[in-house]
Protein backbone atom coordinates (compact mmCIF):
# COMPACT_ATOMS: atom_id res chain seq x y z
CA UNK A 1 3.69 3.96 -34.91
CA UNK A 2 0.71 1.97 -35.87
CA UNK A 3 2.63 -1.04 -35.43
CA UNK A 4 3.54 -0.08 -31.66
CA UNK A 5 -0.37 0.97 -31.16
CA UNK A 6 -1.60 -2.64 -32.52
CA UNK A 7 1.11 -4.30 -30.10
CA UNK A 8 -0.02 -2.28 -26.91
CA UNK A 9 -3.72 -3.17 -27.68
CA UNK A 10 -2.93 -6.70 -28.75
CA UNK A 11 -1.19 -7.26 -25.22
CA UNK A 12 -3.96 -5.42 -23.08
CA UNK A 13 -6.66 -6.99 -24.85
CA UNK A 14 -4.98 -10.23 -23.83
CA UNK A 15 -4.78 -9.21 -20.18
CA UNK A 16 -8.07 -7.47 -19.59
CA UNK A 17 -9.96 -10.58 -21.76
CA UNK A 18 -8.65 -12.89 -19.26
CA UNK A 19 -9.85 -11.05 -16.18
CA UNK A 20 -12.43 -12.73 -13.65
CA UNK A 21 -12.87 -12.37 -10.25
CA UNK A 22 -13.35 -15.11 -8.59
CA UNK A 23 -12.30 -13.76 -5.19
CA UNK A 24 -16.08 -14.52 -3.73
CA UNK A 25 -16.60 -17.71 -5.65
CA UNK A 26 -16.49 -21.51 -4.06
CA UNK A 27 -15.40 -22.69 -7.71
CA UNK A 28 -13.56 -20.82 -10.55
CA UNK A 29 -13.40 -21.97 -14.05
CA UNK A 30 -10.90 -19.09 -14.91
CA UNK A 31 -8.34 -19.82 -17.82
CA UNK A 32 -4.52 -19.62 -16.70
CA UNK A 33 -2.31 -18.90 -19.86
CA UNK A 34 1.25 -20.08 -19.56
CA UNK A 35 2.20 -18.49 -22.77
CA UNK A 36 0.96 -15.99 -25.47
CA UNK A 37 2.41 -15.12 -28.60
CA UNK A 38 2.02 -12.47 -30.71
CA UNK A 39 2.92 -12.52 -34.44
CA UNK A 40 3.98 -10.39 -37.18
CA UNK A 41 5.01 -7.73 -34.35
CA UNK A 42 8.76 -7.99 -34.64
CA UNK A 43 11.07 -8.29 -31.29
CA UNK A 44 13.72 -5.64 -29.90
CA UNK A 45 14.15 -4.13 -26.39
CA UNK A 46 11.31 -1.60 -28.44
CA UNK A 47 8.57 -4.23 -28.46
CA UNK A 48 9.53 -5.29 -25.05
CA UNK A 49 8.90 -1.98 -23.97
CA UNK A 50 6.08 -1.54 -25.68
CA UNK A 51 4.55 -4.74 -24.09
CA UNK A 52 5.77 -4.05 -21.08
CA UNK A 53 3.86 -0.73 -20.91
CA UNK A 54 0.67 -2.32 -22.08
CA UNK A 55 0.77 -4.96 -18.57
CA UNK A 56 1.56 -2.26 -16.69
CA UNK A 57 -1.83 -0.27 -17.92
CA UNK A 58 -3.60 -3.20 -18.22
CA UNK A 59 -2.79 -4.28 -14.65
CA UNK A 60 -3.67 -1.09 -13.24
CA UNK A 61 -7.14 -1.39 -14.74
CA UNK A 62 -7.82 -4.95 -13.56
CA UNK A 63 -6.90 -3.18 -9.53
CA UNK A 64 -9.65 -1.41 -10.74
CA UNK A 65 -11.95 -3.73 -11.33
CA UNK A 66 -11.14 -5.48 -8.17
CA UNK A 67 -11.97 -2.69 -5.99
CA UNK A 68 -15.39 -1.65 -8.23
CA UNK A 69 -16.50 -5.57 -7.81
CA UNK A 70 -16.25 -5.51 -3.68
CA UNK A 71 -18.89 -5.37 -2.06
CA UNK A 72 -19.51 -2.50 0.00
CA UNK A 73 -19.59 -4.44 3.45
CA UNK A 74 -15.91 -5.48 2.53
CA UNK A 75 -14.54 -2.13 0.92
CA UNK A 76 -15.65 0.28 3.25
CA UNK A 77 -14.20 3.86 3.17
CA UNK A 78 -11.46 2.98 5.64
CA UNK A 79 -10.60 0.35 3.61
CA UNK A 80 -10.24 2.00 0.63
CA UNK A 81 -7.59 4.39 1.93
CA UNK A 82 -5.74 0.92 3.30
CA UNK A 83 -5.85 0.15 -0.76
CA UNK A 84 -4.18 3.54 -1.55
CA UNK A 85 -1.27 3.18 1.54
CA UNK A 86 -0.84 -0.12 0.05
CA UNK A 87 0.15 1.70 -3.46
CA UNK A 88 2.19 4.12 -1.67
CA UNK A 89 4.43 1.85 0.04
CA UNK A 90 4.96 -0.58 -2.41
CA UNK A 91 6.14 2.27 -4.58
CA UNK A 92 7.58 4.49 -1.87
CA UNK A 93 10.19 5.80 -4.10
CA UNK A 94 8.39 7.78 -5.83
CA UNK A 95 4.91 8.13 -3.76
CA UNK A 96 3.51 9.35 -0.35
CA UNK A 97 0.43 8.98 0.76
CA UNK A 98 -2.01 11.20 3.09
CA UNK A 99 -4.87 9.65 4.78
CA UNK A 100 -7.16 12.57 6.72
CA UNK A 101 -9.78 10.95 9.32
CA UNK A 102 -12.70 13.01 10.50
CA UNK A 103 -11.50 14.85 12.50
CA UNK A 104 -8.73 16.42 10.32
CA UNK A 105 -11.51 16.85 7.55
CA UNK A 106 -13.51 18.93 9.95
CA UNK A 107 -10.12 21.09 11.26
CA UNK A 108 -9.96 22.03 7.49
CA UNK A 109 -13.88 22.71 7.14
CA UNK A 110 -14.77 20.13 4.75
CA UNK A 111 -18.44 20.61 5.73
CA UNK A 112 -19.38 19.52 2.13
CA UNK A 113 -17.97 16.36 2.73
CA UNK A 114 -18.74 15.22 5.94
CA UNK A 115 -22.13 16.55 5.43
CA UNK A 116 -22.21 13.41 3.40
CA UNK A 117 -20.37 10.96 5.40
CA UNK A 118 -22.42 11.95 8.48
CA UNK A 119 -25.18 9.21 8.62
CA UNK A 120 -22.69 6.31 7.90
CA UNK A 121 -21.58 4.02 10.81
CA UNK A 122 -18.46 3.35 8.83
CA UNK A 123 -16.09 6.74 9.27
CA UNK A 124 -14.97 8.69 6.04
CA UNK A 125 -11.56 8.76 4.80
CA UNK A 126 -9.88 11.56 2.72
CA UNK A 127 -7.34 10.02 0.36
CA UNK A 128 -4.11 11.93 -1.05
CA UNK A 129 -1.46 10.18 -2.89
CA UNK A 130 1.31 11.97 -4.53
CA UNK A 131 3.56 10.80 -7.13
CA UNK A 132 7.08 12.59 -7.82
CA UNK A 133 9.28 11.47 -10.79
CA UNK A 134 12.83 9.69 -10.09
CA UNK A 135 15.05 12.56 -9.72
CA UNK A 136 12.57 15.53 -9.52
CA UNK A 137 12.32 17.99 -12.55
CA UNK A 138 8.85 18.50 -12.60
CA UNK A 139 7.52 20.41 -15.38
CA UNK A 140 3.99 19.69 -14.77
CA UNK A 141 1.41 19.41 -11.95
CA UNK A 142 -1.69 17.41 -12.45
CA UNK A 143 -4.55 16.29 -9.86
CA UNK A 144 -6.75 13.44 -10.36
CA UNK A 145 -9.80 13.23 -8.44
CA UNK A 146 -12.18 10.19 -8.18
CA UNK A 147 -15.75 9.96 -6.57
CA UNK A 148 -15.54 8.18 -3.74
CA UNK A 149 -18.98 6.44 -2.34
CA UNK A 150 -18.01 2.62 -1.50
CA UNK A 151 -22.12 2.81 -1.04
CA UNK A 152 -24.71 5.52 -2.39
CA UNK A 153 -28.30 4.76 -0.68
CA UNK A 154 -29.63 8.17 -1.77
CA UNK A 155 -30.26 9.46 1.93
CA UNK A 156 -33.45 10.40 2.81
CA UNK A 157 -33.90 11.19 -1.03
CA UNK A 158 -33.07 6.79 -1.32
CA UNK A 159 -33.07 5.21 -4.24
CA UNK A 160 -36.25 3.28 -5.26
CA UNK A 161 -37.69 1.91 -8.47
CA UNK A 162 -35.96 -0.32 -10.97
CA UNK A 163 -33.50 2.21 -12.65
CA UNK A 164 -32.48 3.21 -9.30
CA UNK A 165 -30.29 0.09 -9.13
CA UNK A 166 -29.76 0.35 -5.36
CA UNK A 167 -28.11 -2.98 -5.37
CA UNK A 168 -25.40 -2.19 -7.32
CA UNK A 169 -24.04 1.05 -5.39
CA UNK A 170 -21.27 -0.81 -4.33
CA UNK A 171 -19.98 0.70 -7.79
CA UNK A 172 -20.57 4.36 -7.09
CA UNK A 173 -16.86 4.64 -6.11
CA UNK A 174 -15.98 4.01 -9.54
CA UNK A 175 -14.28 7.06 -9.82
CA UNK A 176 -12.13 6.25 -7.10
CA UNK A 177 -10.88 2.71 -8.55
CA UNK A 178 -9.98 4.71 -11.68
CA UNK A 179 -7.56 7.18 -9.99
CA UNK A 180 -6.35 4.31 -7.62
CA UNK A 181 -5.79 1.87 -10.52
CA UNK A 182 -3.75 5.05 -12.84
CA UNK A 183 -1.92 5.41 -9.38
CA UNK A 184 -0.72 1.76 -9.56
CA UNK A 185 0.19 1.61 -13.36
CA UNK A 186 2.05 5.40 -12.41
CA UNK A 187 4.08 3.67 -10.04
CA UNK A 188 5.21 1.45 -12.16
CA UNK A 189 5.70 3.26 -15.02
CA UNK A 190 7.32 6.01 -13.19
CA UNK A 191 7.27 9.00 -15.90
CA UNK A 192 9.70 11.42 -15.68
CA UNK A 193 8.70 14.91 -15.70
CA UNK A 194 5.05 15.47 -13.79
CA UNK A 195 3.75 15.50 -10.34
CA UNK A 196 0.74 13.60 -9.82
CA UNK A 197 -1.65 14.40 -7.36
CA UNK A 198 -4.33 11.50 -6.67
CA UNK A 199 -7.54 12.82 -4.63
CA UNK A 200 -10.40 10.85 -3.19
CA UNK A 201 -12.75 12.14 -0.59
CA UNK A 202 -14.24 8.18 0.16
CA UNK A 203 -17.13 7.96 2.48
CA UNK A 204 -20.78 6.61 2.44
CA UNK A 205 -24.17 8.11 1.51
CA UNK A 206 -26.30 6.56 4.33
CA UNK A 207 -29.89 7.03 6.21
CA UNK A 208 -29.64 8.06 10.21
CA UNK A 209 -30.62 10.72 12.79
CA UNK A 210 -27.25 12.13 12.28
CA UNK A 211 -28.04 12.32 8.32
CA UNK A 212 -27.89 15.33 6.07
CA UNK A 213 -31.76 16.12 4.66
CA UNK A 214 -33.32 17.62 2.29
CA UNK A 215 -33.17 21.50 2.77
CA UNK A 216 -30.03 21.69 4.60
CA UNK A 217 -26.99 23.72 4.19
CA UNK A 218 -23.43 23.03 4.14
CA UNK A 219 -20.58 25.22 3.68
CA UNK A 220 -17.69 23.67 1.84
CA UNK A 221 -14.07 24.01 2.60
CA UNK A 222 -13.69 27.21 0.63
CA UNK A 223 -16.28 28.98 2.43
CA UNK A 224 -18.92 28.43 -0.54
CA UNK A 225 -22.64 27.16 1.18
CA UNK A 226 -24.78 24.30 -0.67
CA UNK A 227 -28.40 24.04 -0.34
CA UNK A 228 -28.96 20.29 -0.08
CA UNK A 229 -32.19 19.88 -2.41
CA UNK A 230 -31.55 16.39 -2.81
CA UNK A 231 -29.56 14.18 -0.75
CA UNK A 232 -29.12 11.11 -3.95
CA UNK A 233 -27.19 13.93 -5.09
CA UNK A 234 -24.41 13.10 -3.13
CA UNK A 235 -21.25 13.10 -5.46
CA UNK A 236 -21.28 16.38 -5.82
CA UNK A 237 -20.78 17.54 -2.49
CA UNK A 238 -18.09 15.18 -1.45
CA UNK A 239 -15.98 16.31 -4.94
CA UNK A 240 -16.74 20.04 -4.09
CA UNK A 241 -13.86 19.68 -1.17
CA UNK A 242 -12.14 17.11 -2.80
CA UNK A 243 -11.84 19.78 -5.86
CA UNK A 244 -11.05 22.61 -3.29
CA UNK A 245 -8.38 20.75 -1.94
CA UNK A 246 -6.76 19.69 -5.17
CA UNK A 247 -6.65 22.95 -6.61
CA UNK A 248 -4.36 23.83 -3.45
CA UNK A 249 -1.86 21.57 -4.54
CA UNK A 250 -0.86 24.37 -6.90
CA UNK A 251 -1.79 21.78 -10.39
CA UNK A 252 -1.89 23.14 -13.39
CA UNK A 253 -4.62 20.52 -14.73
CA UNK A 254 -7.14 18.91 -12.90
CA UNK A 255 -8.97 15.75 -13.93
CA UNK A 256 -12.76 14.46 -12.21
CA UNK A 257 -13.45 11.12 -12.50
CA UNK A 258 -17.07 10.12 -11.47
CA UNK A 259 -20.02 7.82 -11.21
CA UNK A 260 -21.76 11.64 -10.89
CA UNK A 261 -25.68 10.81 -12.08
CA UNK A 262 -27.86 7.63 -14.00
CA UNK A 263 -29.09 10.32 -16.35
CA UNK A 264 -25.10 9.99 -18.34
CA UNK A 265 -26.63 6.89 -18.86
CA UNK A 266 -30.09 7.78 -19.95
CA UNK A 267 -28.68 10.24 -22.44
CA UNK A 268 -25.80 8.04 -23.80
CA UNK A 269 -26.65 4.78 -23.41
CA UNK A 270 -24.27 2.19 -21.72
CA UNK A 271 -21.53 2.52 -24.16
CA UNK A 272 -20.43 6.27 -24.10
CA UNK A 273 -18.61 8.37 -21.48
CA UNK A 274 -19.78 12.03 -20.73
CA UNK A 275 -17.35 14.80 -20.78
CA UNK A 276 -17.26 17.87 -19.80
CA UNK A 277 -14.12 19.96 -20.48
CA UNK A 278 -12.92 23.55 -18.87
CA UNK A 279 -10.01 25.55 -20.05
């Protein structure tokens, strides 16, 4: 067992250590490895399966990456659900994919998240992939749901000072690139078993006449209305509907991914993860 677990980590380590994007650079010094060995792990179709596992991960998280490291004038929300169609198709035996525009958002009363999307030149896009094991037999239902902002200015509340980091927002959809890159290492991986549901409600947190503001109301998709005392926070909202629509998928489990608020980060520092678990 511990053998198996020191292979896995051995190979991802390998993978992830190697990862650089370069996709915006005039010059790249990145390393290309023709060959890696690992020793003292034995062989067998067990260790190939093992390793095999560990790229698949591994290669999921670097899709990740690619999409946190885009810059928001490239990965826009529309773009974003091209990403997730893209995942879909390539693995359309066992994945669909349903992309809502605005105007199916608003036909189900996601005034939550529009409220959000509503200042942004660039139109929102509500992102549903679901995965269905070869052959069906689904014992379990599971939803995965991923903040969406491809850019968080804060709205009228916007982001200023230097632990505002308003130049990095680009990464407030980090949620998203986590449930898109699990998508991608599902579809290869293709366990038997569970239904995956992957949820994204992907739109932009802008400043404009047409902008949500401090003091406003909104009524989510399940009839529930929001007072708006700060438009920075933003995540929220758009995950209220996203949540509301997952949990009529019928799942059993549901799992929230999100770049939710800098005060994790205050708290924990830049190495740990907050959690917050319901049963």
């Amino acid at each position: 067992m511990l053998d198996g677990l020191c292979r896995s980590i051995s190979t991802a380590g390998t993978v992830l250590g190697l990862y650089e994007d370069n996709r915006y650079r005039s010059e790249s010094n990145k390393v290309h490895l023709k060959h890696v060995h690992l020793i003292g792990f034995g062989y067998g179709p067990e260790v190939d399966r093992r390793l095999e596992l560990a790229n698949y991960v591994s290669s999921g998280v670097i899709f990740g990456k690619d999409l946190v490291n885009s810059p928001a004038n490239v990965l826009t929300p529309v773009v974003l659900a091209e990403e997730a169609s893209k995942i879909a198709s390539t693995y359309s035996d066992v994945f669909t994919a349903t992309i809502l525009d605005e105007e199916r958002c608003r036909e189900l009363k996601m005034g939550s998240y529009l409220a959000v999307a509503a200042a942004s030149a660039n139109p929102p896009r509500f992102i549903h992939l679901c995965y269905k094991p070869p052959g069906g037999n689904v014992k379990r239902k599971l939803a995965i749901v991923g903040k969406g902002l491809t850019f968080d200015s804060g709205g009228y509340n916007i982001k200023i000072g230097a632990v505002c980091n308003i130049e990095l927002m680009k990464w407030d959809m980090g949620g998203s690139a986590a449930v898109l890159g699990a998508a991608k290492a599902l579809g290869e991986i293709k366990p038997p078993g569970v239904e995956v549901h992957f949820i994204v409600a992907a739109c932009e947190n802008m400043i404009s006449g047409t902008g949500m503001r401090p003091g406003d109301i909104v009524t989510a998709s399940n009839g529930k209305t929001i007072e708006v005392d700060n438009t920075d926070a933003e995540g929220r909202l758009t995950l209220a509907d996203a949540l509301v629509y997952a949990c009529k998928q019928g799942v059993d489990k549901i799992i929230d991914l999100a770049t939710l608020t800098g005060f994790c980060r205050v708290a924990l520092g830049p190495s740990i993860a907050a959690s917050l678990q319901g049963f």
